[in-house]
Structure formats: C-alpha cells, structure tokens
C-alpha atoms as a PDB file:
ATOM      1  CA  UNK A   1      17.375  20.827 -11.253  1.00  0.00           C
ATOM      2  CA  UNK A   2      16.865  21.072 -14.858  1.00  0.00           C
ATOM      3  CA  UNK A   3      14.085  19.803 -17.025  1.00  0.00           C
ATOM      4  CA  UNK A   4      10.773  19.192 -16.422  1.00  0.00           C
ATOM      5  CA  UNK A   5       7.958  16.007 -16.438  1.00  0.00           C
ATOM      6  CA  UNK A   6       4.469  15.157 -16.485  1.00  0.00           C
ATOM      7  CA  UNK A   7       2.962  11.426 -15.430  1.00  0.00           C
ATOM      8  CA  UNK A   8      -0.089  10.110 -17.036  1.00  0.00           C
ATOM      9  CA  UNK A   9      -2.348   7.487 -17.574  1.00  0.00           C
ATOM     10  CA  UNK A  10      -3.699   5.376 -20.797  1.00  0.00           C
ATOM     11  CA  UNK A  11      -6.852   3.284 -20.483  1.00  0.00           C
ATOM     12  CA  UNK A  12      -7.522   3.530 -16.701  1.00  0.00           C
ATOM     13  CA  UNK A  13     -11.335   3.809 -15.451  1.00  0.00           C
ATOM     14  CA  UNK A  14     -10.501   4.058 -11.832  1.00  0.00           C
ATOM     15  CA  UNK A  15     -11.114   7.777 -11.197  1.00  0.00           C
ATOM     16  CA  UNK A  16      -9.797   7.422  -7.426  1.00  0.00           C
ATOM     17  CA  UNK A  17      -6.342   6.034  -8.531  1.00  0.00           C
ATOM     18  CA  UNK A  18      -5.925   8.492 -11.022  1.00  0.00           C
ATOM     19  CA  UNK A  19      -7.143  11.672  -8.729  1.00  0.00           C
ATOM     20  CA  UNK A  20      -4.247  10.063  -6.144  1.00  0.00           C
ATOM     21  CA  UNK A  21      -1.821   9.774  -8.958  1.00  0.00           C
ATOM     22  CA  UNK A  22      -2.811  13.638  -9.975  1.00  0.00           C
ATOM     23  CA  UNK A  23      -2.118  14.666  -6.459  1.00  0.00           C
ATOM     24  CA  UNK A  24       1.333  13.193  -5.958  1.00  0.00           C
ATOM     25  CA  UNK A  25       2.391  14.744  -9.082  1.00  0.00           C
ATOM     26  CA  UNK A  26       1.559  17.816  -7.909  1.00  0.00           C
ATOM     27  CA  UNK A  27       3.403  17.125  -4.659  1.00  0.00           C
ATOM     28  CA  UNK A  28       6.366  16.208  -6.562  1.00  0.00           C
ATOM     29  CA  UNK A  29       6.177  19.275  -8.970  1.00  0.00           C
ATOM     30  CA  UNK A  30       5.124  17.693 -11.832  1.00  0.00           C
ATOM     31  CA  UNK A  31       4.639  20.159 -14.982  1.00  0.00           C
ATOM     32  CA  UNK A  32       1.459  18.395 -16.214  1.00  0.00           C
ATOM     33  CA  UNK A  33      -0.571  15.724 -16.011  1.00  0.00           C
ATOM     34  CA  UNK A  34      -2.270  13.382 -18.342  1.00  0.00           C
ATOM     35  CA  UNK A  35      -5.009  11.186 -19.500  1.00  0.00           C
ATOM     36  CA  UNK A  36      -5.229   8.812 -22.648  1.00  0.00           C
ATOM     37  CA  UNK A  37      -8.023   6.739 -24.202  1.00  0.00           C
ATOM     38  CA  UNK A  38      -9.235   6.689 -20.515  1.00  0.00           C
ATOM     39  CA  UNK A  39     -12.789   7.031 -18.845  1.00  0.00           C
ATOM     40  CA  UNK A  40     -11.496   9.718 -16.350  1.00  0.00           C
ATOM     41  CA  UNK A  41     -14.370  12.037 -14.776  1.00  0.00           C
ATOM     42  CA  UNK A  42     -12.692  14.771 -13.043  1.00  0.00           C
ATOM     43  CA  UNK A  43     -15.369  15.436 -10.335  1.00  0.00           C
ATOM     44  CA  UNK A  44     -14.706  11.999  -9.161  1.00  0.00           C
ATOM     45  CA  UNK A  45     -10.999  12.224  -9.590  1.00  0.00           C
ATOM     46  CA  UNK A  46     -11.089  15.092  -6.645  1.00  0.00           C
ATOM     47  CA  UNK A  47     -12.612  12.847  -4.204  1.00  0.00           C
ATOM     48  CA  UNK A  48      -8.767  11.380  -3.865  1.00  0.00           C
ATOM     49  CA  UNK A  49      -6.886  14.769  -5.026  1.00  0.00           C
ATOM     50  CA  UNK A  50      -6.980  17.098  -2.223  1.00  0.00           C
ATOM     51  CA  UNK A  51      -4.608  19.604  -3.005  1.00  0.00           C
ATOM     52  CA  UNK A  52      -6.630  20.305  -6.264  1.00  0.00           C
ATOM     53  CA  UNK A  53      -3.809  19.444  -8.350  1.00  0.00           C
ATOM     54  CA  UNK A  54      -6.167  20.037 -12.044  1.00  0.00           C
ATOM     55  CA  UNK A  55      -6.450  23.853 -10.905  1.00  0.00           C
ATOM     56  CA  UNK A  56      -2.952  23.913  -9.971  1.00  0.00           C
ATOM     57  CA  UNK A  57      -1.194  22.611 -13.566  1.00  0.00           C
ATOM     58  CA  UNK A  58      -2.158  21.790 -16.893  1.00  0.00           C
ATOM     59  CA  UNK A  59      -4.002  18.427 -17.261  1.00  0.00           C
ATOM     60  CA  UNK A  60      -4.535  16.412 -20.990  1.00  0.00           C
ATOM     61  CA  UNK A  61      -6.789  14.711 -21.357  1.00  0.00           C
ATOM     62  CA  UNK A  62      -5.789  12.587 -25.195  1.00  0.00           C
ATOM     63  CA  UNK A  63      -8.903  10.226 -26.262  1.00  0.00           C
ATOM     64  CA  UNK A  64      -6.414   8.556 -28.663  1.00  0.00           C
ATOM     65  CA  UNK A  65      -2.988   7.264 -28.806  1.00  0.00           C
ATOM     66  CA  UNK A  66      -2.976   9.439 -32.244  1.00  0.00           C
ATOM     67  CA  UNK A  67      -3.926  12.019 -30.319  1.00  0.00           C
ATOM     68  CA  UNK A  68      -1.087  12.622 -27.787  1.00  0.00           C
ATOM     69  CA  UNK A  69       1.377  15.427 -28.253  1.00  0.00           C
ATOM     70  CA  UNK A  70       4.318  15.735 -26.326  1.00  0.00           C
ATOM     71  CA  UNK A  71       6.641  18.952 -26.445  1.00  0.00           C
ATOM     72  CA  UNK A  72       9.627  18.742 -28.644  1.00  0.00           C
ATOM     73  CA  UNK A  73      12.862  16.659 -27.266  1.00  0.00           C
ATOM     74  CA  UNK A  74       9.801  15.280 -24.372  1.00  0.00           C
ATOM     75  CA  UNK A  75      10.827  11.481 -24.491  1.00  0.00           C
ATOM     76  CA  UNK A  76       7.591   9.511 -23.795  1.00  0.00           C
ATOM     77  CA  UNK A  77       8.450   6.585 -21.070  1.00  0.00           C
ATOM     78  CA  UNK A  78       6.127   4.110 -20.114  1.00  0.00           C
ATOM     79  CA  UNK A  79       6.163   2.469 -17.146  1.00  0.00           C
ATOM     80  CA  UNK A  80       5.829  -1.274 -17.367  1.00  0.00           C
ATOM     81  CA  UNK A  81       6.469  -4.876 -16.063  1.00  0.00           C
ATOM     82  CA  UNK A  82       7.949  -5.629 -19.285  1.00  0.00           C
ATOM     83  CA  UNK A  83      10.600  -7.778 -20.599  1.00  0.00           C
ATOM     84  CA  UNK A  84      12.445  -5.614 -22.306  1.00  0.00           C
ATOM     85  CA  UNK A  85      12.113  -3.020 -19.590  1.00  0.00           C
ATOM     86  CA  UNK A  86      15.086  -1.494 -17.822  1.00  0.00           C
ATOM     87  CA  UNK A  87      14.839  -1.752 -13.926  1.00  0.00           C
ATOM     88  CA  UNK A  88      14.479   1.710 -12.374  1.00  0.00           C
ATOM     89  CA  UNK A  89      17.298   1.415  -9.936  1.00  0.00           C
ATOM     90  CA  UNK A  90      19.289   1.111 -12.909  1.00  0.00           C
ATOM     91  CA  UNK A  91      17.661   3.613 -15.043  1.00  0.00           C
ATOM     92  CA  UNK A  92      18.934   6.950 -16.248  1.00  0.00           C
ATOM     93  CA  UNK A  93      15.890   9.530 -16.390  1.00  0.00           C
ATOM     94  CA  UNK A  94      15.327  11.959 -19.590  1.00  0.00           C
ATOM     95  CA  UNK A  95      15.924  15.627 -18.598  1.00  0.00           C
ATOM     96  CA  UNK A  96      12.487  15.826 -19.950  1.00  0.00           C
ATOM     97  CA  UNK A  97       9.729  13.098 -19.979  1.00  0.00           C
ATOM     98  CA  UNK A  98       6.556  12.268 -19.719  1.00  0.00           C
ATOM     99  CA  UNK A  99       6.024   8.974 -17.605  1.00  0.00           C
ATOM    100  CA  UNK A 100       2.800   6.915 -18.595  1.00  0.00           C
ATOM    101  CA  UNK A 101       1.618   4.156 -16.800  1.00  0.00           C
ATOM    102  CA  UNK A 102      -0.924   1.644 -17.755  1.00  0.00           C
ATOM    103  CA  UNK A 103      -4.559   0.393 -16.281  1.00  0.00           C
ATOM    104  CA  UNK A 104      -4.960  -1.261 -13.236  1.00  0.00           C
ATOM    105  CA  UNK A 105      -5.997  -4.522 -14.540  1.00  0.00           C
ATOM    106  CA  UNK A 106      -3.844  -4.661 -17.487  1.00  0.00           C
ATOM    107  CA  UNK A 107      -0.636  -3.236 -19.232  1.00  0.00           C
ATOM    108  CA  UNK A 108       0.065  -0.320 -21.486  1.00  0.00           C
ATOM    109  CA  UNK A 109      -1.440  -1.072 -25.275  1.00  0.00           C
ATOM    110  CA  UNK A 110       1.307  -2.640 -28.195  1.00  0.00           C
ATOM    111  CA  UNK A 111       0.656   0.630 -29.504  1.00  0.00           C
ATOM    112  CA  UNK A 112       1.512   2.878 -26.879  1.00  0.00           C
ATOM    113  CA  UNK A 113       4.920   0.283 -25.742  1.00  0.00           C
ATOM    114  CA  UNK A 114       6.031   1.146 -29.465  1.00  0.00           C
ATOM    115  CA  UNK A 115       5.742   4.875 -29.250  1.00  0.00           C
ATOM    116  CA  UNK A 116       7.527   5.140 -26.306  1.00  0.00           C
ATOM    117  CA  UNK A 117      11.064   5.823 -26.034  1.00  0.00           C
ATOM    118  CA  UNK A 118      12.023   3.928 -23.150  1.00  0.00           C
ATOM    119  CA  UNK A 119      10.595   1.532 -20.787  1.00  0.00           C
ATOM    120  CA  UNK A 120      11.218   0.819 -17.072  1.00  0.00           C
ATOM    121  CA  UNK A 121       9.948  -1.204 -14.394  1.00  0.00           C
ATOM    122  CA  UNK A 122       9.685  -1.289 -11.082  1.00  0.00           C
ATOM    123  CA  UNK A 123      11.961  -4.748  -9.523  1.00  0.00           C
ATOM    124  CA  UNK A 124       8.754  -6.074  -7.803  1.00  0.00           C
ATOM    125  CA  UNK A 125       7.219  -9.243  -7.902  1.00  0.00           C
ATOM    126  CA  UNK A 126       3.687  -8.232  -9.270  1.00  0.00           C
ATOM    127  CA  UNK A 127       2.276  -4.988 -10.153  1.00  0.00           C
ATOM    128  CA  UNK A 128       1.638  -1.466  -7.588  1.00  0.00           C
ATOM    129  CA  UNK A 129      -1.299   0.073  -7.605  1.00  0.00           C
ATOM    130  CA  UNK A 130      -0.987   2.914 -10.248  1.00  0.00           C
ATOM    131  CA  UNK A 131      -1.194   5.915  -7.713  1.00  0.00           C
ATOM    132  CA  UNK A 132       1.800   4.108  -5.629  1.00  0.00           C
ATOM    133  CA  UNK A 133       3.566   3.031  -9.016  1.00  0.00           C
ATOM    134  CA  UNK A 134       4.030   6.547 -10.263  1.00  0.00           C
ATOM    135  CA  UNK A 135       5.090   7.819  -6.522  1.00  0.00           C
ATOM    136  CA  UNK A 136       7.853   5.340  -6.862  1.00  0.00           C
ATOM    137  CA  UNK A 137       8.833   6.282 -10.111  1.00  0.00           C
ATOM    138  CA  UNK A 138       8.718  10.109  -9.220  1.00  0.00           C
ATOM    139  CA  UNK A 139      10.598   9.822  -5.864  1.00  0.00           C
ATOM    140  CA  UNK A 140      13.518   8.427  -8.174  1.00  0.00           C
ATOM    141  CA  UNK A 141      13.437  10.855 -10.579  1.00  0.00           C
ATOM    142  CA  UNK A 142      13.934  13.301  -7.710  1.00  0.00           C
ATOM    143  CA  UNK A 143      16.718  11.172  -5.919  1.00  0.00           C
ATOM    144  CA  UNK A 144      18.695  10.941  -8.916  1.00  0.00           C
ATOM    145  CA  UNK A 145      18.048  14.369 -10.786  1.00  0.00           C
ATOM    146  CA  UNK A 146      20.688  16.439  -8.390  1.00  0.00           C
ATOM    147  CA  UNK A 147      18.245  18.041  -6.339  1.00  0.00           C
ATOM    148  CA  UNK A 148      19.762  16.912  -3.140  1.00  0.00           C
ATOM    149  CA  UNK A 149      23.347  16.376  -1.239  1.00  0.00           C
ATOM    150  CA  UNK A 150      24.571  12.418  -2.376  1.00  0.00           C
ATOM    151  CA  UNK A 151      23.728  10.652   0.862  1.00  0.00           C
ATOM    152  CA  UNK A 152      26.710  10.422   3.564  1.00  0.00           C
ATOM    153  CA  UNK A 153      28.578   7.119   3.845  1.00  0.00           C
ATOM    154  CA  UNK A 154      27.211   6.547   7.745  1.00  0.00           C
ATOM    155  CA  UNK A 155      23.816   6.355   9.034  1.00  0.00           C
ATOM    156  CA  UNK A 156      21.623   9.504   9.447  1.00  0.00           C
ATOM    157  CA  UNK A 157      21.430  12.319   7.370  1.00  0.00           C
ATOM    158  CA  UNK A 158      24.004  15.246   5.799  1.00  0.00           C
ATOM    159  CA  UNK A 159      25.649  17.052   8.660  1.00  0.00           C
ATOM    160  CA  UNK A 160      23.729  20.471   9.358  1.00  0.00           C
ATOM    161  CA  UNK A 161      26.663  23.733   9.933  1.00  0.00           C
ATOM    162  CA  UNK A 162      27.026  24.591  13.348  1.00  0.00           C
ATOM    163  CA  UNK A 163      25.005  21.242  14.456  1.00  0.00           C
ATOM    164  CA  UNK A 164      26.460  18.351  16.143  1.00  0.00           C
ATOM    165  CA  UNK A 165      24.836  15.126  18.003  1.00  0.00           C
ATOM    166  CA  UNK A 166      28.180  14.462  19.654  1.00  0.00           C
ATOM    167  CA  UNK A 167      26.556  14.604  22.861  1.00  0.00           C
ATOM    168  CA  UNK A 168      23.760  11.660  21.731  1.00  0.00           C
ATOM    169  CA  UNK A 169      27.007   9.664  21.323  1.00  0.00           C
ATOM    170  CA  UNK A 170      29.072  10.076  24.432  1.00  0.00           C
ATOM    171  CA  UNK A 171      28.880   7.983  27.516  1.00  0.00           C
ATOM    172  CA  UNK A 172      26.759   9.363  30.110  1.00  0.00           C
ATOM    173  CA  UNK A 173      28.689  10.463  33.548  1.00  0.00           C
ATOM    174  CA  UNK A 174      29.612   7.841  35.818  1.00  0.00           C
ATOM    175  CA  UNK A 175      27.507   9.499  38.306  1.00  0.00           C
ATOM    176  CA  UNK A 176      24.444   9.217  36.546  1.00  0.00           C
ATOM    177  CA  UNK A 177      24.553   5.591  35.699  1.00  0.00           C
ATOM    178  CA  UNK A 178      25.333   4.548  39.466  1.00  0.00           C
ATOM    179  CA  UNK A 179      22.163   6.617  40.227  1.00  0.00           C
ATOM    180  CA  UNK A 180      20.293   5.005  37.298  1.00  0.00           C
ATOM    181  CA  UNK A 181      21.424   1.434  38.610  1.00  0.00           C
ATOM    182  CA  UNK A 182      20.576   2.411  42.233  1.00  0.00           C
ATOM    183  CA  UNK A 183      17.192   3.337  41.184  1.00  0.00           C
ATOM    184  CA  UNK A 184      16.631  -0.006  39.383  1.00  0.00           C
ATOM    185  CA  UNK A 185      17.623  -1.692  42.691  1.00  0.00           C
ATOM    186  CA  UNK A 186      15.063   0.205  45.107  1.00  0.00           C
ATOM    187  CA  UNK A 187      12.518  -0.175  42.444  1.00  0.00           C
ATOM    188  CA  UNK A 188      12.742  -3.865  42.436  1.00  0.00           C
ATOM    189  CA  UNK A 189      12.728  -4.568  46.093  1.00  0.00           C
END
C-alpha cells in the first residue's frame, strides 16, 4: 500500500477521546497524529492510549488553524456530518491525507470546512464518539487502499492453499446419526 495518513483533532477538550483516537491510529499505522486549537494535555491523553502511541510517531500539536502545515500534495479531509459531505462508503481516499475530525459537542470550525479539500461523513443518524468516528474512517481507508485480497463472493473468508473445510460441509455417516438419534431416545426415557 502506497501513501501515508495522519488523523487529528481541532477544538476537542476531552483528553480521553483523543488519547483513544491516538491509540487506534497507531494500531492502524497512522504516520502522525494531530492536535489543533485544542486543550489536549498529554499526561491525561495516556490514561486511554496504552500502546503509547505519542512515543511511537510524531504528534502536532497546531494552536491555530493558521498554524497547521501539512506536507506537500497531503490533502487535508475533514470528517463531518455535513451537507455537502460525500458518504464514506462512497468515498475515494487521497493516497495521502490527513483526516481531521471535529469536537465532541460540536462540528469542525467554517474555517477549517474551507481549508479542507474534501469532506466525508459517516451514513449515521447522529454523530460517533470521536475515538469510534476516526476508527471507522481508518478501517475504510484500509479496506479500500489494496492492502488485502477483494472479499470472495460466498460467506467466510479467502481460501487458505492447501486448506479446505470440505469436511465441515459433508453429511456425517449414516452410522453416526442413528447413534446420535438412539442416544436422544435413551436420554429421554
């Protein structure tokens, strides 16, 4: 897989939230992590990040919209129940991007909608906590980037060389279910 991404914050206060968000970015590889205009204290932050994700990738921290910087050809996508937002089943991801969801209690800033280059939202009927918001958004990013097999056409998963679950499919012996039955019957008397 190609590319890279980072997942931030603007204007959140909820250091547990954002210490959960920090962690499943690290679970999902993220390249950085990031913070803006938001009351973040890291030492709280940890209380929810157990794999120590700040000592394990760079981390922003931006006190101002003016103040974010984004590597070159980065395309900024905030994450948004929005009007004009595109719905993430139906959204193409940027090789590279930084997704940047907004506080708990309220959405991303006017300011911060118009920077970005694209918006997307998540088809639910009222807003996700921000920690589960940017799983969702991360888990599709990995679905759709090419880093696994396309999913087979019947139920289960890709078939494994040299592995087959024939045998969870055939009929048992004849022999076996007359015991089985048999064994119902004394158990009943």
């Amino acid at each position: 897989m190609r590319g890279y991404f980072g997942i931030g914050v603007e204007g959140i206060n909820k250091p547990f939230n954002v210490g959960n968000l920090f962690r499943s970015a690290h679970a999902f590889d993220a390249s950085f992590v990031f913070t803006v205009a938001a009351t973040y204290r890291r030492a709280e932050g940890a209380q929810t990040d157990t794999s120590d994700a700040l000592a394990n990738m760079p981390f922003y921290s931006f006190p101002t919209l003016g103040d974010l910087i984004l590597p070159k050809g980065c395309a900024l996508v905030g994450v948004e129940l929005h009007d004009d937002a595109a719905e993430l089943p139906s959204f193409t991801h940027p090789r590279c991007a930084a997704y940047v969801l907004g506080p708990e209690r309220s959405s991303l800033s006017p300011a911060l909608v118009a920077r970005c280059d694209h918006l997307l939202k998540i088809p639910t009927k009222f807003c996700l906590n921000v920690g589960i918001a940017g799983v969702v958004v991360m888990y599709d990013r990995m679905l759709t980037m090419g880093r696994f097999a396309p999913r087979p056409v019947m139920p289960g998963g890709p078939k494994v060389l040299g592995e087959s679950f024939a045998r969870f499919r055939d009929a048992p012996p004849l022999a076996e279910v007359a015991l089985a039955e048999r064994d119902g019957e004394e158990r009943a008397e």
